[in-house]
Protein backbone atom coordinates (compact mmCIF):
# COMPACT_ATOMS: atom_id res chain seq x y z
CA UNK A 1 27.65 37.64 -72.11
CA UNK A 2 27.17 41.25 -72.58
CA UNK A 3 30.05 43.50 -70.83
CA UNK A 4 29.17 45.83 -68.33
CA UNK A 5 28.04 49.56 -69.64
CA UNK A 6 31.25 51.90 -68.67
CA UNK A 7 29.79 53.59 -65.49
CA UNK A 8 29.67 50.40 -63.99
CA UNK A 9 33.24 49.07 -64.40
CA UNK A 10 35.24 48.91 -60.76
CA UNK A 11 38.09 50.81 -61.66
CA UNK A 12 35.61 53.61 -62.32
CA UNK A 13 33.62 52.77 -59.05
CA UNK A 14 36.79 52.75 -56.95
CA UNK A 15 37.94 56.14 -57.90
CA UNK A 16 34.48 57.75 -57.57
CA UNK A 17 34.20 56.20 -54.17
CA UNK A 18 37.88 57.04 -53.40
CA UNK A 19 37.22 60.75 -54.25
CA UNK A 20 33.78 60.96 -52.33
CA UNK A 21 35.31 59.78 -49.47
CA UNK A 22 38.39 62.36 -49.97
CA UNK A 23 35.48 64.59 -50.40
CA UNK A 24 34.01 64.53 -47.58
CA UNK A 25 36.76 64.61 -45.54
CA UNK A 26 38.19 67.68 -46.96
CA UNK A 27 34.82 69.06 -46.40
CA UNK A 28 34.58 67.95 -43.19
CA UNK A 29 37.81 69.38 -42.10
CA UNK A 30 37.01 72.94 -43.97
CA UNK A 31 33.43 73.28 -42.10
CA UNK A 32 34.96 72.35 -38.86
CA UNK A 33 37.71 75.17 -39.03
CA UNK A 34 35.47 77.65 -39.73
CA UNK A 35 32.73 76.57 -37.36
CA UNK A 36 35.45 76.57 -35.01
CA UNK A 37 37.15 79.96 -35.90
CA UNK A 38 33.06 81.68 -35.96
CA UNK A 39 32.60 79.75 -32.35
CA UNK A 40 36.45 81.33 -31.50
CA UNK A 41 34.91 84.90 -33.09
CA UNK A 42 31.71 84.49 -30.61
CA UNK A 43 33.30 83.81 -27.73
CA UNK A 44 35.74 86.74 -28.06
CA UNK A 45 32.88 89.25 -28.20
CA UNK A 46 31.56 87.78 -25.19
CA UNK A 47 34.60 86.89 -23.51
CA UNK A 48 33.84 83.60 -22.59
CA UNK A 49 36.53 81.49 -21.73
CA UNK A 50 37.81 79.10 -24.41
CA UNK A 51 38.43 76.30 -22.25
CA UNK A 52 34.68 76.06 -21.24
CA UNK A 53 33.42 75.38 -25.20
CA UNK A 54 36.34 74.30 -27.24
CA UNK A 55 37.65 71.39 -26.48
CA UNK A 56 41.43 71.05 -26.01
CA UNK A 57 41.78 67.67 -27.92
CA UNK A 58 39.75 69.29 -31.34
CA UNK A 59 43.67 68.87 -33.28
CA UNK A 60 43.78 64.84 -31.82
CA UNK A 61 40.06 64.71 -32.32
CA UNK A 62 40.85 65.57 -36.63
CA UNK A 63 43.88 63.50 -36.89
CA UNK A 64 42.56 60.67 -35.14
CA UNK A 65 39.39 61.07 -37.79
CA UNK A 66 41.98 61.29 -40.98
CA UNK A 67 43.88 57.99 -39.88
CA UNK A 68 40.61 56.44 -39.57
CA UNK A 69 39.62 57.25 -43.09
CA UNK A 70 42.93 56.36 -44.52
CA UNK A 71 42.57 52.21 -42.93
CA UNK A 72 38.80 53.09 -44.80
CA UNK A 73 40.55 53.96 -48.11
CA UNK A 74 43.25 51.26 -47.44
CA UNK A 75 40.85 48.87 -46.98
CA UNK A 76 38.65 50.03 -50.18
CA UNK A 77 42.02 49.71 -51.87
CA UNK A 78 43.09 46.15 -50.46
CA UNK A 79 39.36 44.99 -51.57
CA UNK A 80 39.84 46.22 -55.08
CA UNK A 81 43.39 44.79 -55.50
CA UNK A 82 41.93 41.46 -54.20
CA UNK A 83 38.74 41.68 -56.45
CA UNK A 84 40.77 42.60 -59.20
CA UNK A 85 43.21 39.46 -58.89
CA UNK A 86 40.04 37.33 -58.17
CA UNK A 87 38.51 38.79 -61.87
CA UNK A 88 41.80 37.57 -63.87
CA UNK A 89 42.18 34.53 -62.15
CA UNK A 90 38.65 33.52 -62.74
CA UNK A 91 39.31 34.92 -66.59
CA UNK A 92 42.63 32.81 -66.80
CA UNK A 93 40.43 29.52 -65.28
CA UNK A 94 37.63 30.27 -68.20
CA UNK A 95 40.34 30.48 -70.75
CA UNK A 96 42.16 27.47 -69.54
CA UNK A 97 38.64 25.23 -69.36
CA UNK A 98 38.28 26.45 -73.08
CA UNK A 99 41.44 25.73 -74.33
CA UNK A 100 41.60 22.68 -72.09
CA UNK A 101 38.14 21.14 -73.26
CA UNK A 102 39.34 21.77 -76.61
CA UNK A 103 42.46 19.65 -75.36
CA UNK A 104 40.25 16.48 -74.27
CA UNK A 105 38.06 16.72 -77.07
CA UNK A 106 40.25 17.01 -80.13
CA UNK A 107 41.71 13.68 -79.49
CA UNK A 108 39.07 11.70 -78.50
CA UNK A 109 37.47 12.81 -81.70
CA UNK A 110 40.60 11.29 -83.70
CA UNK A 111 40.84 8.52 -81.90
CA UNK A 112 36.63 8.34 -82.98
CA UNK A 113 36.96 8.68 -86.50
CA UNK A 114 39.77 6.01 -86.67
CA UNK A 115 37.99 3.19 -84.71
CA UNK A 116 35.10 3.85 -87.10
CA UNK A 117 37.87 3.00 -89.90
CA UNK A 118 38.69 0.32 -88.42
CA UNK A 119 35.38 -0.99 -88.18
CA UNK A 120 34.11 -0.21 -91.25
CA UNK A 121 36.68 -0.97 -93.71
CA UNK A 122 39.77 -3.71 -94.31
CA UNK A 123 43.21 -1.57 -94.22
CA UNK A 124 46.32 -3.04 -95.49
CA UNK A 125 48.91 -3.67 -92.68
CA UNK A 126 50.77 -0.40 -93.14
CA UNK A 127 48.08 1.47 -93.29
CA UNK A 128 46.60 -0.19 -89.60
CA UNK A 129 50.28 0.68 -88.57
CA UNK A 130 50.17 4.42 -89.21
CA UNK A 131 46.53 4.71 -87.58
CA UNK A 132 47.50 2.84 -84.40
CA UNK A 133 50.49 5.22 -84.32
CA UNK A 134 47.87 8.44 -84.51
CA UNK A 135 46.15 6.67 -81.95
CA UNK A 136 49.10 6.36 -79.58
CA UNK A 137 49.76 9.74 -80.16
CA UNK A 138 46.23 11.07 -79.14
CA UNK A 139 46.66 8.51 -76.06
CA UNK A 140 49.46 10.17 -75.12
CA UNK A 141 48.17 13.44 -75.42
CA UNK A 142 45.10 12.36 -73.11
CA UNK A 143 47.16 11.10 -70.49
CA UNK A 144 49.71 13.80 -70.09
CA UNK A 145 46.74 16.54 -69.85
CA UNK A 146 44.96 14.30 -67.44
CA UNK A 147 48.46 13.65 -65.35
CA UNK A 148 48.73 17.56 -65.11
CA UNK A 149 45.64 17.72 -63.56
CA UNK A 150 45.91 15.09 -61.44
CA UNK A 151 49.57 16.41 -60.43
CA UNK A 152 48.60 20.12 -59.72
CA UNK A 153 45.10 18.74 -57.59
CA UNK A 154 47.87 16.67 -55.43
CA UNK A 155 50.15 19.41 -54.94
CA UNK A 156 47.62 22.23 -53.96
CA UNK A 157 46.40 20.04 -51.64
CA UNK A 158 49.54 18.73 -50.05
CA UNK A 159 48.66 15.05 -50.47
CA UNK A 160 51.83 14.37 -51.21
CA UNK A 161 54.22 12.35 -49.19
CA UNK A 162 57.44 14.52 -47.75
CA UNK A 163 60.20 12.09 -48.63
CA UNK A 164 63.19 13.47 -49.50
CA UNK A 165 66.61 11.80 -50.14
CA UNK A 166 70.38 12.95 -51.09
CA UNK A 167 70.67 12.31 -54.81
CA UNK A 168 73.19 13.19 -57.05
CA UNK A 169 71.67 15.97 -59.86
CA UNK A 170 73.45 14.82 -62.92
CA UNK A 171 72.97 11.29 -62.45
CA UNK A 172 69.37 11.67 -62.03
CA UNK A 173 68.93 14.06 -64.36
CA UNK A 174 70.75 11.51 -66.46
CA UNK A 175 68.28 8.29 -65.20
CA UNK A 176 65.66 10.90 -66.01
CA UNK A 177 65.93 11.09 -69.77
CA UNK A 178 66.84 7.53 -70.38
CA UNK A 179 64.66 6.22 -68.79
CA UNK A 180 61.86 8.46 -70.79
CA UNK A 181 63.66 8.04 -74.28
CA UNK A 182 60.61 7.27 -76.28
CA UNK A 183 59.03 10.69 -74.95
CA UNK A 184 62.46 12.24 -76.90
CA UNK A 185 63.07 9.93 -80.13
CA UNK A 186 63.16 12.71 -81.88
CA UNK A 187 64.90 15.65 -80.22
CA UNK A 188 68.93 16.14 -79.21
CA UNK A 189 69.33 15.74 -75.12
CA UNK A 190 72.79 16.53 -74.09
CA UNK A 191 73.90 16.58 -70.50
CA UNK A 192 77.01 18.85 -69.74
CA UNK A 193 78.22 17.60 -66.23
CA UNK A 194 80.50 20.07 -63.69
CA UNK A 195 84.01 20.70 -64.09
CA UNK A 196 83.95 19.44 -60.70
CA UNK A 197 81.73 16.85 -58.92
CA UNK A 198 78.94 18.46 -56.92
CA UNK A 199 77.82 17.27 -53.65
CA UNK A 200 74.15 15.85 -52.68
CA UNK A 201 71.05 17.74 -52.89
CA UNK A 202 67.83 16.85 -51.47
CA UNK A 203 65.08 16.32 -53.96
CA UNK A 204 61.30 14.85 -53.82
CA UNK A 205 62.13 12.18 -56.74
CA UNK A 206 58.60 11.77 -57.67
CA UNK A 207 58.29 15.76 -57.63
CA UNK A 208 61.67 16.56 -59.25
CA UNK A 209 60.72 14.02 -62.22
CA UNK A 210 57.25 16.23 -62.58
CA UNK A 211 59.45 19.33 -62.75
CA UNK A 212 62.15 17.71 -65.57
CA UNK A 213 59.08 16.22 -67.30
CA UNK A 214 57.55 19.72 -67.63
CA UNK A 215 60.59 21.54 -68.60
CA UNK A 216 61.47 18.70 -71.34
CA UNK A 217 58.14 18.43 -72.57
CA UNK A 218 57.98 21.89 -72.99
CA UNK A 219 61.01 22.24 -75.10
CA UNK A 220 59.68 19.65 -77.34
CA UNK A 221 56.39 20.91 -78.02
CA UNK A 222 57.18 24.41 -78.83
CA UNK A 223 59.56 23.77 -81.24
CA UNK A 224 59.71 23.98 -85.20
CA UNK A 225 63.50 23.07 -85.93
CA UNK A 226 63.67 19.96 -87.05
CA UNK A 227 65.68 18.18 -84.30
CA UNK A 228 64.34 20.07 -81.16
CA UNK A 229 67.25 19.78 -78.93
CA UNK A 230 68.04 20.35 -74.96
CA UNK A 231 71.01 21.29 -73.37
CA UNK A 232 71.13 20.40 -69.92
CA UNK A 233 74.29 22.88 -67.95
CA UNK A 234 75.28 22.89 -64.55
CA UNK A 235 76.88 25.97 -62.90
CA UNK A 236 78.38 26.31 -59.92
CA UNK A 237 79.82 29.19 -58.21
CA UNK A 238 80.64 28.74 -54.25
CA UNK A 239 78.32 26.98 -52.80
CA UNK A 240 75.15 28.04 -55.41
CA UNK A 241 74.20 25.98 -58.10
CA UNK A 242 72.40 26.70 -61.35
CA UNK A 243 71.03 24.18 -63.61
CA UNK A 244 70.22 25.90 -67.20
CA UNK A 245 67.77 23.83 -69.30
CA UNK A 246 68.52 25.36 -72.83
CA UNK A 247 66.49 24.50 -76.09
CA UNK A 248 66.04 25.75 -79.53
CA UNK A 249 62.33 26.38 -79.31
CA UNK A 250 60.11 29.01 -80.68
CA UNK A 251 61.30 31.36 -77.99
CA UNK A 252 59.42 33.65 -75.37
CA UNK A 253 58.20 37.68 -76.26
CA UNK A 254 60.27 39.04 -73.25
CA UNK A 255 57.20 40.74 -72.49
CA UNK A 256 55.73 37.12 -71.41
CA UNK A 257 58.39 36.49 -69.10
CA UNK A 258 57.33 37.23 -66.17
CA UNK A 259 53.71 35.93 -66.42
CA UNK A 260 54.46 32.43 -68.01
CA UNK A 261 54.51 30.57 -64.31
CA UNK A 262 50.84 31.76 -63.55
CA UNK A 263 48.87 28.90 -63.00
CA UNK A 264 46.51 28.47 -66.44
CA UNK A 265 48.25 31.49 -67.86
CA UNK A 266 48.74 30.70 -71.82
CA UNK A 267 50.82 32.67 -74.51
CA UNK A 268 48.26 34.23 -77.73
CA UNK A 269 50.56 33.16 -80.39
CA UNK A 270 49.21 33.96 -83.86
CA UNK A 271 50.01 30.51 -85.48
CA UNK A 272 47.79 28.96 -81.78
CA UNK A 273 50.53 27.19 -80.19
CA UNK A 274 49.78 27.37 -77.38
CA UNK A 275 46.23 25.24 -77.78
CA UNK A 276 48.64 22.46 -77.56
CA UNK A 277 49.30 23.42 -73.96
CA UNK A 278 47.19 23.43 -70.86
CA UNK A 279 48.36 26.90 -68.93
CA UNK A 280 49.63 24.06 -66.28
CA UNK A 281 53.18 22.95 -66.49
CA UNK A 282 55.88 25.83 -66.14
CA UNK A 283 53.06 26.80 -62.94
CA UNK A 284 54.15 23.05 -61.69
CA UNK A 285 57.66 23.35 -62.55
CA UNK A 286 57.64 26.63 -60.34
CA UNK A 287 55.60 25.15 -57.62
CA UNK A 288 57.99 22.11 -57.19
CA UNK A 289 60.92 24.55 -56.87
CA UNK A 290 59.11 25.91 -54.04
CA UNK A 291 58.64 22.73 -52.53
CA UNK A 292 62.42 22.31 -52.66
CA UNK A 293 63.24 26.00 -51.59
CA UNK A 294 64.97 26.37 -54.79
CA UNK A 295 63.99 29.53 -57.76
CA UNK A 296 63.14 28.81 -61.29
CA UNK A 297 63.83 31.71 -63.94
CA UNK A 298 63.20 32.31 -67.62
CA UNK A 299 65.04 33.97 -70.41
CA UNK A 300 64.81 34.12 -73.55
CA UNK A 301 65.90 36.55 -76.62
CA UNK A 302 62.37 36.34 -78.30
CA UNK A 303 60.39 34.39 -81.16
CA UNK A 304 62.57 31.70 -82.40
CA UNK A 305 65.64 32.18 -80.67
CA UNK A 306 65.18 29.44 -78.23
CA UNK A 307 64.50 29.49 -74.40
CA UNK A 308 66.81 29.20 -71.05
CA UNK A 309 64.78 27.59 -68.04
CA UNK A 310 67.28 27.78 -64.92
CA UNK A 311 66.78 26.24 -61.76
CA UNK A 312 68.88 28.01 -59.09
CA UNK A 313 69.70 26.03 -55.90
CA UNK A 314 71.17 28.48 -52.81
CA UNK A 315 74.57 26.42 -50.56
């Protein structure tokens, strides 16, 4: 698609209709002071009573005019703002369907080409091994794009059920990554408990496993050390608690920070990273904190120094 030619961008249109309208009330205002100091002139020669032609409300008459045309040019302004936000949301959608078709295709093309090994030739046992392992893997990457789909459709739409129970972070947290081990084989999970034991919080467990999932499985993906590892650290101070989800990942341009939770919003890295991503999960993970009335932050001191996700949960 062509772009536009440069006299028909908005920004352009909204400050030439901003400065007509301006315009024209400056104008407006000008004429009417001098038509008003030549009617003031007239009726002077002729002595003729101001009262009977002027009208005593002509100062309310302009400033009730120039508040109407500022709610025009605040509402020109809101409507730009909101068209504006539309335009990059609808350009972060297109560039998540691209990246995201790229997602679904890629392994269904290698899981393709494999079957058609299969079927076409007799592989020694190790070498039906290693394929079925590719094969897993593209499974795997199927179903956790798919899930993230499915999970952000049943959370904008509030289908899910509003259960929530007491639970004790650290254990859970704890159940959490056991009981998803084979996800992890090959990174370092440690889990620094409290000097002191914390109380109950109240969690959505199906919800609160989305968010963990999201967090861990972003640690592991964008990472080149050879053990990716996460540090799990809890925090508390009075009656606030933060939970810091450390890794030694590729790290975050602080630049990025603050746009990284945007729903399909997806970092340009020059080595494409980030195609292995769908723009979804850290917009989950701060969606669910929502849900729970908690805040999720990010830090990070840039390209490969590693990230800091922190959940912070008020008394």
């Amino acid at each position: 698609m062509n772009s536009p030619k440069w006299f028909l961008h908005p920004i352009l249109i909204f400050i030439l209709s901003i400065a007509a309208l301006g315009t024209s009330l400056f104008l407006y205002i000008h004429w009417y002071m001098e038509a008003s100091t030549g009617l003031q002139a007239l009726m002077q020669r002729f002595q003729i009573d101001p009262g009977q032609v002027l009208a005593s409300q002509s100062w309310v008459v302009i400033m009730v005019l120039s508040l109407l045309v500022g709610v025009i040019l605040m509402g020109i302004f809101s409507i730009f703002v909101y068209g504006q936000k539309t335009f990059q949301l609808y350009r972060l959608q297109n560039n998540f369907i691209n990246n995201f078709t790229h997602e679904l295709k890629t392994p269904v093309t290698s899981l393709k080409l494999f079957l058609q090994t299969f079927s076409k030739h007799e592989l020694p046992r190790h070498d039906q091994l290693k394929y079925v392992s590719y094969m897993i893997a593209d499974v795997s990457r199927l179903s956790d794009n798919i899930n993230h789909i499915l999970n952000l459709a049943r959370i904008e739409s509030k289908s899910y059920k509003h259960e929530f129970i007491d639970a004790d972070l650290v254990t859970t947290i704890e159940h959490f990554f056991k009981g998803n081990k084979h996800l992890f084989q090959n990174s370092r999970i440690r889990i620094h408990p409290p000097a002191e034991p914390l109380r109950a919080y109240r969690i959505h467990p199906p919800l609160f496993d989305m968010l963990l999932m999201n967090l861990a499985i972003n640690a592991a993906t964008y990472n080149r050390a050879a053990t990716p590892s996460i540090d799990v650290h809890f925090e508390l101070s009075g009656h606030k608690l933060t939970i810091h989800f450390e890794d030694n990942g590729i790290g975050i341009d602080p630049k990025e920070i603050r746009k990284i939770f945007r729903k399909f919003y997806q970092i340009d890295r020059p080595d494409n990273m980030s195609a292995k991503g769908s723009g979804i999960g850290l917009f989950l993970v701060q969606t669910i904190a929502h849900i729970h009335k908690w805040k999720v932050t990010a830090q990070s001191a840039g390209s490969s120094q590693g990230s800091v996700f922190t959940l912070i949960l008020p008394g």
